[in-house]
N, C-alpha and C. Protein backbone atom coordinates (compact mmCIF):
# COMPACT_ATOMS: atom_id res chain seq x y z
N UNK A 1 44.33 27.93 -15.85
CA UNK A 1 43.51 27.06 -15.01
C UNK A 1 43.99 27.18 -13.57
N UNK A 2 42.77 27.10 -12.56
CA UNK A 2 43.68 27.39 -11.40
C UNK A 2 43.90 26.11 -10.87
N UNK A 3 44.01 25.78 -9.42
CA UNK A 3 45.54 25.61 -8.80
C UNK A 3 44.77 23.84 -8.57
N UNK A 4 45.50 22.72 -9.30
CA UNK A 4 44.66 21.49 -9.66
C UNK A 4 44.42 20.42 -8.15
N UNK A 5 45.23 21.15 -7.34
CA UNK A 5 45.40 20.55 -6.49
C UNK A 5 43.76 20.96 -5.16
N UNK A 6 43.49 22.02 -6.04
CA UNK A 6 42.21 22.09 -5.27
C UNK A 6 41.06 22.01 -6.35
N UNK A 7 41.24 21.68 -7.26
CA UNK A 7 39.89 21.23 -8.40
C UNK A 7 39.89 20.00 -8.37
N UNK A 8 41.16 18.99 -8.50
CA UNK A 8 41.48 17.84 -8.64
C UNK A 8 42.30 17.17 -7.46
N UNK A 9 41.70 17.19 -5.94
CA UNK A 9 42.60 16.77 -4.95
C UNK A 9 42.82 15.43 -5.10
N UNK A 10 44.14 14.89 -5.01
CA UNK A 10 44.13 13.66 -4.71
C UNK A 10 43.59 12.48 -3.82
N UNK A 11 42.90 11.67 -4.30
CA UNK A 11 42.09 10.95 -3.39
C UNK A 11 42.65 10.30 -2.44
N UNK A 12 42.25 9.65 -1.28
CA UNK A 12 43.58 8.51 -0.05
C UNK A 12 44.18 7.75 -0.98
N UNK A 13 43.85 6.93 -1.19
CA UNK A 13 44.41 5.80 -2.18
C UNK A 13 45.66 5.82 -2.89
N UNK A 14 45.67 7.53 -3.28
CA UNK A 14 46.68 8.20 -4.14
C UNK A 14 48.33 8.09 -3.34
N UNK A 15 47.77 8.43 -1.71
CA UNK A 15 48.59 8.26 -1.01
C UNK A 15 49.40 7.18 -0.66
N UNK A 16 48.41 6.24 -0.77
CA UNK A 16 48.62 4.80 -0.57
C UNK A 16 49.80 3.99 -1.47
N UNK A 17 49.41 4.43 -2.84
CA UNK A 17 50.33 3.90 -3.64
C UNK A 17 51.41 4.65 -4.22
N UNK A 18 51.66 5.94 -4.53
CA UNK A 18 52.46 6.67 -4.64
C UNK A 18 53.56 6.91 -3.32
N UNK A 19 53.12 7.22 -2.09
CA UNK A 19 53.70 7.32 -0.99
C UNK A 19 54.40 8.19 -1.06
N UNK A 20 55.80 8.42 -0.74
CA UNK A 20 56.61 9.48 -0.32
C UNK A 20 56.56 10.59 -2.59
N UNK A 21 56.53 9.73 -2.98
CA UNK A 21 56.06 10.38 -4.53
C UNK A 21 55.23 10.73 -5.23
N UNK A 22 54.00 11.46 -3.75
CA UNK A 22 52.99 11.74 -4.29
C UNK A 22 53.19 13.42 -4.91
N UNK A 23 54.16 14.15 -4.23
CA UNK A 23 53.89 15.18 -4.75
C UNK A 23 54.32 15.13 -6.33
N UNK A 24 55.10 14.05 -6.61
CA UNK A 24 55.63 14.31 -7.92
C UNK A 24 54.25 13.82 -8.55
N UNK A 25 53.59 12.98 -8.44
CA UNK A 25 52.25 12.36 -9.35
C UNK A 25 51.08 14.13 -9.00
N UNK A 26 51.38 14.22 -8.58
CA UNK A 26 50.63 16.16 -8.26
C UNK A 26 51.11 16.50 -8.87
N UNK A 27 52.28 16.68 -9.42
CA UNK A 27 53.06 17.62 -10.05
C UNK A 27 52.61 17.38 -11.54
N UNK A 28 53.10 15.78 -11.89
CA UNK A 28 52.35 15.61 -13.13
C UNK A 28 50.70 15.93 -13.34
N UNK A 29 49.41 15.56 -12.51
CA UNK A 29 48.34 15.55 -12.62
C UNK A 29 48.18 16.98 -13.10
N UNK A 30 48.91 18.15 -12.37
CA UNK A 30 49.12 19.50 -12.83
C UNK A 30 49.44 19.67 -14.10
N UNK A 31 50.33 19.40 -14.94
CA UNK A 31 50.44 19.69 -16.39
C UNK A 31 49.77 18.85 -17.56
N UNK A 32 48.93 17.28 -16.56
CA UNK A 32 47.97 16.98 -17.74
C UNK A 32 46.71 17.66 -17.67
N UNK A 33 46.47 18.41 -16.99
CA UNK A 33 45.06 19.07 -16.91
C UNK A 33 45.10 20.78 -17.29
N UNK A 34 46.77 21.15 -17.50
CA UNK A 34 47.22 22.17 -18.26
C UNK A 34 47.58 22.07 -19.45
N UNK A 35 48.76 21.69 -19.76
CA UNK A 35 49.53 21.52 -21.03
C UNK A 35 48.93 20.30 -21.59
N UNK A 36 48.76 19.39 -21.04
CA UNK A 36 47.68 17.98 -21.74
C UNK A 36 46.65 18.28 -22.53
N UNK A 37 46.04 19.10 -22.18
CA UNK A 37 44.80 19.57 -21.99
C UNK A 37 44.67 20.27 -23.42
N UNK A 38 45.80 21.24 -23.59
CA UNK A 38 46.32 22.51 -24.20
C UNK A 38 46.29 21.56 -25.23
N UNK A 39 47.30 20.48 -25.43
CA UNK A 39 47.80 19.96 -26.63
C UNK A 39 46.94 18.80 -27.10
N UNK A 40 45.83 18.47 -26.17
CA UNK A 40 44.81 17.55 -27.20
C UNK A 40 45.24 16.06 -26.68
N UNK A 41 46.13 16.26 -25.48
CA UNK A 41 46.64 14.64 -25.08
C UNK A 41 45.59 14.03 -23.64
N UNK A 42 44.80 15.21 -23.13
CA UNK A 42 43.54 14.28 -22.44
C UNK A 42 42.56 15.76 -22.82
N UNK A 43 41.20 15.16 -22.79
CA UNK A 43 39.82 16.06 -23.41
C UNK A 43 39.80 16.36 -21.92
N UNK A 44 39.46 17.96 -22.12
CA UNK A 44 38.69 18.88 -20.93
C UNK A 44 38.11 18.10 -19.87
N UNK A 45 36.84 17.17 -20.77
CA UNK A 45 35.86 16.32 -19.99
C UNK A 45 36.37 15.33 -18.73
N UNK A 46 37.94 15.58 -18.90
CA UNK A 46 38.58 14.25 -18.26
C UNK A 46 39.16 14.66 -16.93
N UNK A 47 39.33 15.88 -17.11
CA UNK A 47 40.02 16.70 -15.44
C UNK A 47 38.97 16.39 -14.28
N UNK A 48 37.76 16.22 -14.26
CA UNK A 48 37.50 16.21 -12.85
C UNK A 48 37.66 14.86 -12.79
N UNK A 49 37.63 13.80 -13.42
CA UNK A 49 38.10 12.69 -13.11
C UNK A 49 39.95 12.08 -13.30
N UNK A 50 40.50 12.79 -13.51
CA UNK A 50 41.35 12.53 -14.04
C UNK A 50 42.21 11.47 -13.12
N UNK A 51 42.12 11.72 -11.28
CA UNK A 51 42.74 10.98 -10.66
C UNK A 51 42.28 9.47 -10.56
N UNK A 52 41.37 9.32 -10.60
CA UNK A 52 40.26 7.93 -10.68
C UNK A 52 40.31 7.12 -11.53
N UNK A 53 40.01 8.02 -12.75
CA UNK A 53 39.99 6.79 -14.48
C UNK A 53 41.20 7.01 -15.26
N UNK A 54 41.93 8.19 -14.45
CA UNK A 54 43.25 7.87 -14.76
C UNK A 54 44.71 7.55 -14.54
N UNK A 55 45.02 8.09 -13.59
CA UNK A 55 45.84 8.37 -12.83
C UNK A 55 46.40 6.82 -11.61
N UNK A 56 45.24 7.07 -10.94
CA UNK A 56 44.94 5.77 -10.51
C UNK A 56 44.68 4.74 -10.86
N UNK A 57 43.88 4.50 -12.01
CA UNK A 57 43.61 3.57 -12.64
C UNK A 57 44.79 3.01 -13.65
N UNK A 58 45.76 3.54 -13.74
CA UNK A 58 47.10 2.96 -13.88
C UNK A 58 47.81 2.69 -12.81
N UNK A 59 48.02 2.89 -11.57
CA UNK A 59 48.65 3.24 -10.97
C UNK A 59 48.43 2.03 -10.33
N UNK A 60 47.22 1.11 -9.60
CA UNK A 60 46.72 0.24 -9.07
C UNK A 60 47.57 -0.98 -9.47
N UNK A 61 47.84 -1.61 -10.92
CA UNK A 61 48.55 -2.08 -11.51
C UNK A 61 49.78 -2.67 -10.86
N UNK A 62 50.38 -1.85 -10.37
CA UNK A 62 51.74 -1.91 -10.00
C UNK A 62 52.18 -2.66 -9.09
N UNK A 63 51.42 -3.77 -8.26
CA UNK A 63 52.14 -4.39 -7.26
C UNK A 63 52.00 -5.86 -8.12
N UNK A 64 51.36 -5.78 -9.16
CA UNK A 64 51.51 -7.09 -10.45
C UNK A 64 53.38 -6.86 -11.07
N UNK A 65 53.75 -5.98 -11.08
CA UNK A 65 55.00 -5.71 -11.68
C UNK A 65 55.63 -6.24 -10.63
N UNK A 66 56.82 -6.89 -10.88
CA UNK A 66 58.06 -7.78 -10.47
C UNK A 66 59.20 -6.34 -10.17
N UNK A 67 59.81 -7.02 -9.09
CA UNK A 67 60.72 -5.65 -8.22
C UNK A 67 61.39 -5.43 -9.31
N UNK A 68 61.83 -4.48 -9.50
CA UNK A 68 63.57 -4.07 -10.91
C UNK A 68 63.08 -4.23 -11.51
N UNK A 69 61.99 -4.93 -11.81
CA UNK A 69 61.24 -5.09 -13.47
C UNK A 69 61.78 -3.70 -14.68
N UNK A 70 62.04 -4.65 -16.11
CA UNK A 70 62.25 -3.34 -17.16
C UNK A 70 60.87 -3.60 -17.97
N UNK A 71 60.53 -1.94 -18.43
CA UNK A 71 59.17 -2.24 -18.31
C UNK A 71 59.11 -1.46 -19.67
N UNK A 72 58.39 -1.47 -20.96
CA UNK A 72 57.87 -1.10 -22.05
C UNK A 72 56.28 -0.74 -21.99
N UNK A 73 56.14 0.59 -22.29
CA UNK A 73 54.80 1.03 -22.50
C UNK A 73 54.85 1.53 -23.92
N UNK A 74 53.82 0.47 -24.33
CA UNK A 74 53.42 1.13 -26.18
C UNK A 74 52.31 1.81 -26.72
N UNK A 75 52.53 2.65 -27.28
CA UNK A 75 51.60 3.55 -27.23
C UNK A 75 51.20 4.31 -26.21
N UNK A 76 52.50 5.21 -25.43
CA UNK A 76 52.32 5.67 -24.26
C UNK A 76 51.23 7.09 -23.77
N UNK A 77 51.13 7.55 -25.43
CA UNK A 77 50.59 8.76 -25.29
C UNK A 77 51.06 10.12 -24.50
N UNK A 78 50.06 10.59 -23.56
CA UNK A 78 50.24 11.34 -21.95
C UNK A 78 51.27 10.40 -20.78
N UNK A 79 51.72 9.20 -21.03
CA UNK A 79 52.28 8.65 -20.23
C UNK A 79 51.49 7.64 -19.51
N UNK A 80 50.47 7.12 -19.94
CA UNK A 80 49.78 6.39 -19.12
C UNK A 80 49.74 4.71 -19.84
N UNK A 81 50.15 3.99 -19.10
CA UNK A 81 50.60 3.77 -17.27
C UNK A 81 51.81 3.73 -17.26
N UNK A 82 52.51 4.21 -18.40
CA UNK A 82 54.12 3.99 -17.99
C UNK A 82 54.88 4.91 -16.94
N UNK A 83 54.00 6.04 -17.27
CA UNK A 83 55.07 7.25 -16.38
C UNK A 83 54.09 7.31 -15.20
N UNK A 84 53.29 7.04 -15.14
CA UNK A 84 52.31 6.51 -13.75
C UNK A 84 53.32 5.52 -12.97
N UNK A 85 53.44 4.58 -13.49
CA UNK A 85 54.37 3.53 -12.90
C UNK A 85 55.42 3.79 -12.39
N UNK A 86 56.40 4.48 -13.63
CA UNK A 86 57.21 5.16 -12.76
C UNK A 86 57.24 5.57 -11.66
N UNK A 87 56.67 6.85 -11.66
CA UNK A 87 56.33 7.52 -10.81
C UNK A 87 56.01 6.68 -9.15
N UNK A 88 55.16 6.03 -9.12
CA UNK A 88 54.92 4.97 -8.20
C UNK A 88 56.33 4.04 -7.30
N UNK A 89 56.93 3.41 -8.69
CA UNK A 89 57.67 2.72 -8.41
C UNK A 89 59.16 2.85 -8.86
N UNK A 90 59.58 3.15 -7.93
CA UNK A 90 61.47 3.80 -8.64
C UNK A 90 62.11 2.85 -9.07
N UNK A 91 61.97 1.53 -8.21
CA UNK A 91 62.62 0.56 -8.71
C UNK A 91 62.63 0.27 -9.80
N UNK A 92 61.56 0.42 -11.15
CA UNK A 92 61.33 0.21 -11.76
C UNK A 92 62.17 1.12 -13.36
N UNK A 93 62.64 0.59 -14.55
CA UNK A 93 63.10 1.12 -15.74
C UNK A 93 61.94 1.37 -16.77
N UNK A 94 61.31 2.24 -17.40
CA UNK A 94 60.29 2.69 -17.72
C UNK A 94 61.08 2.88 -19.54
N UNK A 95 60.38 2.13 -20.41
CA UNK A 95 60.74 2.73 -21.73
C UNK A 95 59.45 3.22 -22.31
N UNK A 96 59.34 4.85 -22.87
CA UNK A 96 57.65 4.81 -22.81
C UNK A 96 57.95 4.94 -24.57
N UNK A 97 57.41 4.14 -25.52
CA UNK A 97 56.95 4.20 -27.13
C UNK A 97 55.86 4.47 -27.05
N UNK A 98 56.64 5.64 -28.21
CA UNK A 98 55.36 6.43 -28.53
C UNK A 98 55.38 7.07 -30.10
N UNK A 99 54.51 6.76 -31.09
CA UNK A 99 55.40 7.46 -32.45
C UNK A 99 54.72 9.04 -32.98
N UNK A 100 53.89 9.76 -32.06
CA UNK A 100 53.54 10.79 -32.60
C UNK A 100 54.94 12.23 -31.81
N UNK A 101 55.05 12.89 -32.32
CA UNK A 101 56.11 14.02 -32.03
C UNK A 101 55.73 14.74 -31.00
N UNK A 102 54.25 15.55 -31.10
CA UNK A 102 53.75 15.89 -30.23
C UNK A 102 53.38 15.00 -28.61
N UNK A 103 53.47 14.13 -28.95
CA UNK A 103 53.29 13.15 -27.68
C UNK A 103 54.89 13.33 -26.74
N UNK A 104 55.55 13.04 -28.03
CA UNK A 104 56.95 12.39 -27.50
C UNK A 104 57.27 13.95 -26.89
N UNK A 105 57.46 14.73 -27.38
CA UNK A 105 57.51 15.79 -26.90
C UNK A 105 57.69 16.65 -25.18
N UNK A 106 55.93 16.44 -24.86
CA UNK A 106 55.38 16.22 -23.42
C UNK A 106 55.98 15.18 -22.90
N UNK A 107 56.26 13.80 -23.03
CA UNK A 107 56.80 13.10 -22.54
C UNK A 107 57.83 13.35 -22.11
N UNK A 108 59.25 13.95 -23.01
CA UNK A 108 60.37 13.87 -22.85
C UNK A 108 60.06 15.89 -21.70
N UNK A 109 59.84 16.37 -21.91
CA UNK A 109 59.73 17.51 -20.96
C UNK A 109 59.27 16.69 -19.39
N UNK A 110 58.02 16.18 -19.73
CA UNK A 110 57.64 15.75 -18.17
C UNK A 110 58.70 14.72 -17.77
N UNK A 111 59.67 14.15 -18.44
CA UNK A 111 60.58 13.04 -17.52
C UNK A 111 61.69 13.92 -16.71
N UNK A 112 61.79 15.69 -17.79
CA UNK A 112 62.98 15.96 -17.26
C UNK A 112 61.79 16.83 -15.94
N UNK A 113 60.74 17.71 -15.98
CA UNK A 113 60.38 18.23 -14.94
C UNK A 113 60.20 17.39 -13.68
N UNK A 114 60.35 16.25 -13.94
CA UNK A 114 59.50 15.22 -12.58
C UNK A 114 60.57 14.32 -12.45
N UNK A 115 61.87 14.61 -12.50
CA UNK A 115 63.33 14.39 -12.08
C UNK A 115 63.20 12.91 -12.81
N UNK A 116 63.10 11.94 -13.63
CA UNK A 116 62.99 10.99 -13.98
C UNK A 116 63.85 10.42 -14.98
N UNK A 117 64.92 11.22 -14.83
CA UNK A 117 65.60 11.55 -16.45
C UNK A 117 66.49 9.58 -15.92
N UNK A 118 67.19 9.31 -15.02
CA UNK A 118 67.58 7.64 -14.48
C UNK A 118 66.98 7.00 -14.76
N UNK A 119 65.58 7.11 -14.73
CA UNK A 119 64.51 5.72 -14.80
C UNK A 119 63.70 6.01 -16.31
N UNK A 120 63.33 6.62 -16.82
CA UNK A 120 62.60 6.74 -17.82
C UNK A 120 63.41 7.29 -19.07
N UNK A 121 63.10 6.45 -19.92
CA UNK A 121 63.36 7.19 -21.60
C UNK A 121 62.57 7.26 -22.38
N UNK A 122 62.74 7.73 -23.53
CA UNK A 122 61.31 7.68 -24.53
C UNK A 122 62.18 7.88 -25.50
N UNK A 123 61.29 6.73 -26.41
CA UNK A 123 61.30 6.43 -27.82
C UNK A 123 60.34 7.06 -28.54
N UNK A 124 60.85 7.85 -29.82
CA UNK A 124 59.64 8.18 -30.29
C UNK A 124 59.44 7.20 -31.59
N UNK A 125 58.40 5.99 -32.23
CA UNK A 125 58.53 5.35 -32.95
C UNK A 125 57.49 3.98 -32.60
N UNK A 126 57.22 3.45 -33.66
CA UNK A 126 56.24 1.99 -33.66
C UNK A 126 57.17 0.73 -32.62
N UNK A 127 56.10 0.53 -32.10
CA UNK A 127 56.90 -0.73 -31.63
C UNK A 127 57.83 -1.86 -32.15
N UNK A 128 57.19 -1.84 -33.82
CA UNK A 128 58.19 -2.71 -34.32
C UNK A 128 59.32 -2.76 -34.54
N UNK A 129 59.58 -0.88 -34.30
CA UNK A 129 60.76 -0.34 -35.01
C UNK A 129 61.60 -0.44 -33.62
N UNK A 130 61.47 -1.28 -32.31
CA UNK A 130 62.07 -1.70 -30.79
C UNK A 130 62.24 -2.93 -30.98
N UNK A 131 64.14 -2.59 -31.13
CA UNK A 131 63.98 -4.57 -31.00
C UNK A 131 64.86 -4.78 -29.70
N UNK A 132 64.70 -4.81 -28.76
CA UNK A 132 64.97 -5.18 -27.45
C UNK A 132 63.67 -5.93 -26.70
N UNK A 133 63.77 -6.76 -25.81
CA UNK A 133 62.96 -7.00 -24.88
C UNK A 133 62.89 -6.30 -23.29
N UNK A 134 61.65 -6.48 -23.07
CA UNK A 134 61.38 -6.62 -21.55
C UNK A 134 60.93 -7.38 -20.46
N UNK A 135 60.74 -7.12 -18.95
CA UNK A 135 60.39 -8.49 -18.40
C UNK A 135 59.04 -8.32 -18.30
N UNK A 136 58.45 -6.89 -18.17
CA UNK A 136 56.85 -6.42 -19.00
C UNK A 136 56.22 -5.44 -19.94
N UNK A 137 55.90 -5.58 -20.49
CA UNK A 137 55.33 -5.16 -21.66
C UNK A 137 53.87 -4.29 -21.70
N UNK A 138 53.59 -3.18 -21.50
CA UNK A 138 52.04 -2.61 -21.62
C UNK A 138 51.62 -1.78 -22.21
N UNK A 139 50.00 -1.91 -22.69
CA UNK A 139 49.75 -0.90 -23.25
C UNK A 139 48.26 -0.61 -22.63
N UNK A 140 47.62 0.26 -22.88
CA UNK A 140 46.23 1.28 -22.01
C UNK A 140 45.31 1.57 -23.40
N UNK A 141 44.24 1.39 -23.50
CA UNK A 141 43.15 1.73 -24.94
C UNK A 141 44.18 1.72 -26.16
N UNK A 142 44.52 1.28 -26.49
CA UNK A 142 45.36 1.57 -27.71
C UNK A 142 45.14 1.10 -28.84
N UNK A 143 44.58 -0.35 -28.58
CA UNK A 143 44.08 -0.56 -29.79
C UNK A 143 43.19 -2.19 -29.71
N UNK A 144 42.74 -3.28 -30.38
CA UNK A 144 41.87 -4.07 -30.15
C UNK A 144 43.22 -5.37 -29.63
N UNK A 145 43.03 -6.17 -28.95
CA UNK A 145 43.36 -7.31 -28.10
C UNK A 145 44.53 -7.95 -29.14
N UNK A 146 44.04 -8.62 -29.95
CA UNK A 146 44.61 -9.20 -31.11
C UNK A 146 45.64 -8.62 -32.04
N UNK A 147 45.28 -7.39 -32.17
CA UNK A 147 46.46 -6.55 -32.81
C UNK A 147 47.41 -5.68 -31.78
N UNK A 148 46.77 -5.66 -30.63
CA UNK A 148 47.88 -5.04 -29.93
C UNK A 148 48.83 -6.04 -29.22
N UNK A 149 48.60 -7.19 -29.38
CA UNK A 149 49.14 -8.72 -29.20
C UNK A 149 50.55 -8.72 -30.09
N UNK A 150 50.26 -8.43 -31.51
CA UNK A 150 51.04 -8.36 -32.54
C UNK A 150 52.08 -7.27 -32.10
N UNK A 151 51.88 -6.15 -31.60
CA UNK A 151 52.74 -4.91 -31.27
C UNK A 151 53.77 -5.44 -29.98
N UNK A 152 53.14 -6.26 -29.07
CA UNK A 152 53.75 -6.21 -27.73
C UNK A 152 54.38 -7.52 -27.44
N UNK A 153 54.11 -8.41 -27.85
CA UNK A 153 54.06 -10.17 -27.58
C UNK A 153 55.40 -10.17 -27.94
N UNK A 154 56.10 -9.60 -29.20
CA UNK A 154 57.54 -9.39 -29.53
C UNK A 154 58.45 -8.85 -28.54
N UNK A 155 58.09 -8.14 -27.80
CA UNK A 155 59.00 -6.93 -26.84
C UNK A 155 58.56 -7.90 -25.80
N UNK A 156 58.26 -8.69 -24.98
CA UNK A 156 57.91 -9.31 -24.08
C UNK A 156 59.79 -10.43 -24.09
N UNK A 157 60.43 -10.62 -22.98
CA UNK A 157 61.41 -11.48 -22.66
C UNK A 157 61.09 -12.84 -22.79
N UNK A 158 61.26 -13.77 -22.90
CA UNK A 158 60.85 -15.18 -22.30
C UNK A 158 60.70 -15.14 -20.75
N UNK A 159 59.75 -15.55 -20.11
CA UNK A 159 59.19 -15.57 -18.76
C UNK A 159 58.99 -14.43 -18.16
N UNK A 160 58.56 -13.34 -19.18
CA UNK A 160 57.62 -12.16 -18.47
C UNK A 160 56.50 -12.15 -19.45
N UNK A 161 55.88 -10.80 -18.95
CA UNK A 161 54.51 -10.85 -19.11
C UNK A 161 53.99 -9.46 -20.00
N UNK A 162 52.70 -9.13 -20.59
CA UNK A 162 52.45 -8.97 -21.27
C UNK A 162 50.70 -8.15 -20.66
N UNK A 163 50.81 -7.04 -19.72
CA UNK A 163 49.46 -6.69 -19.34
C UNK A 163 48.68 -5.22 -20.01
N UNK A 164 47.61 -5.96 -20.53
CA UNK A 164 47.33 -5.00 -21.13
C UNK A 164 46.01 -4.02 -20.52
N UNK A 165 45.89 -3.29 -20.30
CA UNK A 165 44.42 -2.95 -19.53
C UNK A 165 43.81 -2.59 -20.48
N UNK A 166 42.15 -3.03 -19.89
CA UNK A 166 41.01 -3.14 -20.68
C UNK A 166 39.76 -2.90 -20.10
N UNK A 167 38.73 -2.25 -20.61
CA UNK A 167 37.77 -2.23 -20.41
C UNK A 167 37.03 -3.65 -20.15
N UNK A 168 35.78 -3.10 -19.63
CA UNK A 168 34.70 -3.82 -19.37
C UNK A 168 34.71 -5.25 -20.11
N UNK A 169 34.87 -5.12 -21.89
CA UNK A 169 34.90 -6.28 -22.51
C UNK A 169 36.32 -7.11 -22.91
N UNK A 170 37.00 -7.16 -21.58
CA UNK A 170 38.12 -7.18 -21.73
C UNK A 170 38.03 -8.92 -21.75
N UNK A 171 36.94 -9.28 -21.46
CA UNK A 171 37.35 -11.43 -21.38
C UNK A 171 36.11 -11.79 -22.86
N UNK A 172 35.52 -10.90 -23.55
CA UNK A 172 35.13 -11.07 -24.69
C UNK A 172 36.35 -11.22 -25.17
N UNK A 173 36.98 -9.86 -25.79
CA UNK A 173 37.93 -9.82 -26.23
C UNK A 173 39.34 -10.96 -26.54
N UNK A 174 39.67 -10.98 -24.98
CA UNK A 174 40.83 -12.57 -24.46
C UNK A 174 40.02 -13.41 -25.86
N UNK A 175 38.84 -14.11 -25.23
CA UNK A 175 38.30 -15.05 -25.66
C UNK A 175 38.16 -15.04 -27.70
N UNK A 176 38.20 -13.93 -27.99
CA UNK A 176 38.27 -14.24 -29.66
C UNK A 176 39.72 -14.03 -29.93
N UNK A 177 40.66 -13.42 -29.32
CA UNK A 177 41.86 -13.07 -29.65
C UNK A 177 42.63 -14.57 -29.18
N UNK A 178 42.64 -15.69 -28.31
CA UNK A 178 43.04 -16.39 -27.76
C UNK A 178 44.15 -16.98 -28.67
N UNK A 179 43.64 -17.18 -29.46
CA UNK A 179 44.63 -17.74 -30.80
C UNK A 179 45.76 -17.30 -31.07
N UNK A 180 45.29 -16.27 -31.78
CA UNK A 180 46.42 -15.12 -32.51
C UNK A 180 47.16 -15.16 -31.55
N UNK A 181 47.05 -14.95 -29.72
CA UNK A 181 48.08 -14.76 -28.67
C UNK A 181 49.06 -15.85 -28.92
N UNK A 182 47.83 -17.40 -28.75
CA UNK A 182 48.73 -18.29 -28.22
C UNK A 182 49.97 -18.29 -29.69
N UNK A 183 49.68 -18.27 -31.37
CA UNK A 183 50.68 -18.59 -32.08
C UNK A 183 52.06 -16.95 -31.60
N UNK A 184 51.59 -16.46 -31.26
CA UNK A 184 52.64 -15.04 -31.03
C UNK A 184 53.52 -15.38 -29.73
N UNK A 185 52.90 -16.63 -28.75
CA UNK A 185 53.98 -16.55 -27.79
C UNK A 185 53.49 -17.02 -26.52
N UNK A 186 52.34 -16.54 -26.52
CA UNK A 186 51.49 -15.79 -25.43
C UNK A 186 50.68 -17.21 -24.93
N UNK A 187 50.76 -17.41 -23.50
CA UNK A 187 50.52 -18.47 -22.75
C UNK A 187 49.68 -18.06 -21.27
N UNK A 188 49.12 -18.71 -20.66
CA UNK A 188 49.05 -18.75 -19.40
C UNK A 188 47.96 -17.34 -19.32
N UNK A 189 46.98 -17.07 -20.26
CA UNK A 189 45.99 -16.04 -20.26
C UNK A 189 44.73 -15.94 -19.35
N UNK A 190 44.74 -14.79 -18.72
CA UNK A 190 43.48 -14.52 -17.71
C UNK A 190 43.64 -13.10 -18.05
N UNK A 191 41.96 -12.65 -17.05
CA UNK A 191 41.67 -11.40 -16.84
C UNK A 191 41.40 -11.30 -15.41
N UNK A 192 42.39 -10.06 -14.66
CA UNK A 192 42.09 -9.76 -13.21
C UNK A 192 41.78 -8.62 -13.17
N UNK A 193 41.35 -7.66 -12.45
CA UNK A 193 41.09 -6.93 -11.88
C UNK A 193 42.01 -6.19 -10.71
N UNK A 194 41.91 -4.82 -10.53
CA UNK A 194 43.35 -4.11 -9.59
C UNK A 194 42.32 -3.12 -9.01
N UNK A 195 42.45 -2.80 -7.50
CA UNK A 195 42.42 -1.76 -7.55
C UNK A 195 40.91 -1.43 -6.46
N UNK A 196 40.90 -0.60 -5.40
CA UNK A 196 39.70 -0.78 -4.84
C UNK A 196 38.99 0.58 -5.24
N UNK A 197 38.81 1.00 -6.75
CA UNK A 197 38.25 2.27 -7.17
C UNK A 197 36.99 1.62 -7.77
N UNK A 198 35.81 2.99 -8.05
CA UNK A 198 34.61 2.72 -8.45
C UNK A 198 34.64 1.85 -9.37
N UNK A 199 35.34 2.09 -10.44
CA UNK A 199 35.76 1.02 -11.64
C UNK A 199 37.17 0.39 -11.44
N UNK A 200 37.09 -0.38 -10.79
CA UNK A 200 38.45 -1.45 -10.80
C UNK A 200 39.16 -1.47 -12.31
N UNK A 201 40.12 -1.29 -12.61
CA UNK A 201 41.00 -1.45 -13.43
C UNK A 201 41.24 -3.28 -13.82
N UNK A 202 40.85 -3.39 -15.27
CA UNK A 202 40.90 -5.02 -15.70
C UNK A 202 41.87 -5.34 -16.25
N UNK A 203 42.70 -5.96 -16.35
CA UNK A 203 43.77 -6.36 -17.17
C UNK A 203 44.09 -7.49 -17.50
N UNK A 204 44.19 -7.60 -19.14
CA UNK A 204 44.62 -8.96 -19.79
C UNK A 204 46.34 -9.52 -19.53
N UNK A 205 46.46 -10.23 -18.84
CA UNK A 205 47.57 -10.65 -18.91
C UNK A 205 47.95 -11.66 -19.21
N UNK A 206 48.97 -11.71 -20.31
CA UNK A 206 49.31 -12.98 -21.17
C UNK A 206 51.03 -13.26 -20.61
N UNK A 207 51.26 -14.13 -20.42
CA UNK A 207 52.63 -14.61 -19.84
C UNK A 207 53.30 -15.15 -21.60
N UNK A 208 54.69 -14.86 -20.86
CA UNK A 208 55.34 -15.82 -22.44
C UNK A 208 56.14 -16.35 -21.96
């Protein structure tokens, strides 16, 4: 594939929030639209957007995260939004869970190519099988409101938080799951919005 940086330029914005670490988020955008690509961890269809609905759209997120924050991404997949975050924010400790091999794999290569090996680790394994906490907790499509409540609400510290991004029906969702949150922990629930892209990025965030 040729050179992504001219199929897939980074938009301003990119600049904005990455800043002096944009070439490293280039660097990554480069091997998910190669080796990602290759291994079935983002569909073809997804490269010309990839900086927008993805990239960015994790990335926006990040001024909700607390400075030094230690941060858990479950079900990290390609790294999204954990190694997005990273990436973004150094200050930040990045644990990315993930239980497929092939995932963990790419992961653990891209932490060592994109110098990250200080701030980021990866687990390969279910969330349940993490018994430590954090001061946030996230996960990206992974799975429905209520059960991914069950995965994350545990790994959450007392007085952090719990953001999950969501589509469009992301305050349907809140609204039937409300329960199940509140007996798991989970308090102080809304849905905001991040982000000045075509599709703003929504996120459920449950405090504990």
């Amino acid at each position: 594939m040729s050179d992504v940086s001219r199929e897939t330029p980074p938009p301003t914005l990119a600049a904005e929030v990455f800043s002096h670490r944009l070439n490293i988020a280039v660097t990554y955008a480069r091997h998910l639209v190669t080796s990602g690509v290759e291994r079935g961890l983002i569909g073809p269809r997804e490269v010309p957007r990839l900086w927008d609905r993805h990239l960015l759209n994790s990335a926006v997120v990040v001024p909700r995260v607390p400075q030094g924050a230690s941060v858990a991404d479950v079900g990290s997949g390609a790294g999204l939004p954990g190694l997005v975050w990273a990436i973004a924010r150094p200050d930040l400790t990045v644990t990315l869970i993930e239980p497929l091999l092939r995932r963990t794999t790419f992961l653990e290569e891209m932490r060592e190519e994109l110098g990250l090996q200080d701030q980021v680790r990866v687990i390969r394994g279910r969330a349940d099988e993490v018994h430590e906490t954090f001061d946030v907790v996230t996960a990206r499509a992974v799975a429905p409101l209520d059960k991914l409540g069950g995965w994350c609400l545990p790994l959450v510290r007392d007085g952090g938080v719990f953001l999950a991004l969501k589509g469009s029906n992301a305050r349907a969702e809140l609204a039937a799951s409300r329960h199940v949150l509140s007996l798991l922990g989970g308090k102080n629930m809304l849905v905001t919005t991040y982000g000045d892209l075509e599709i703003p990025t929504t996120v459920v965030e449950v405090s504990k």
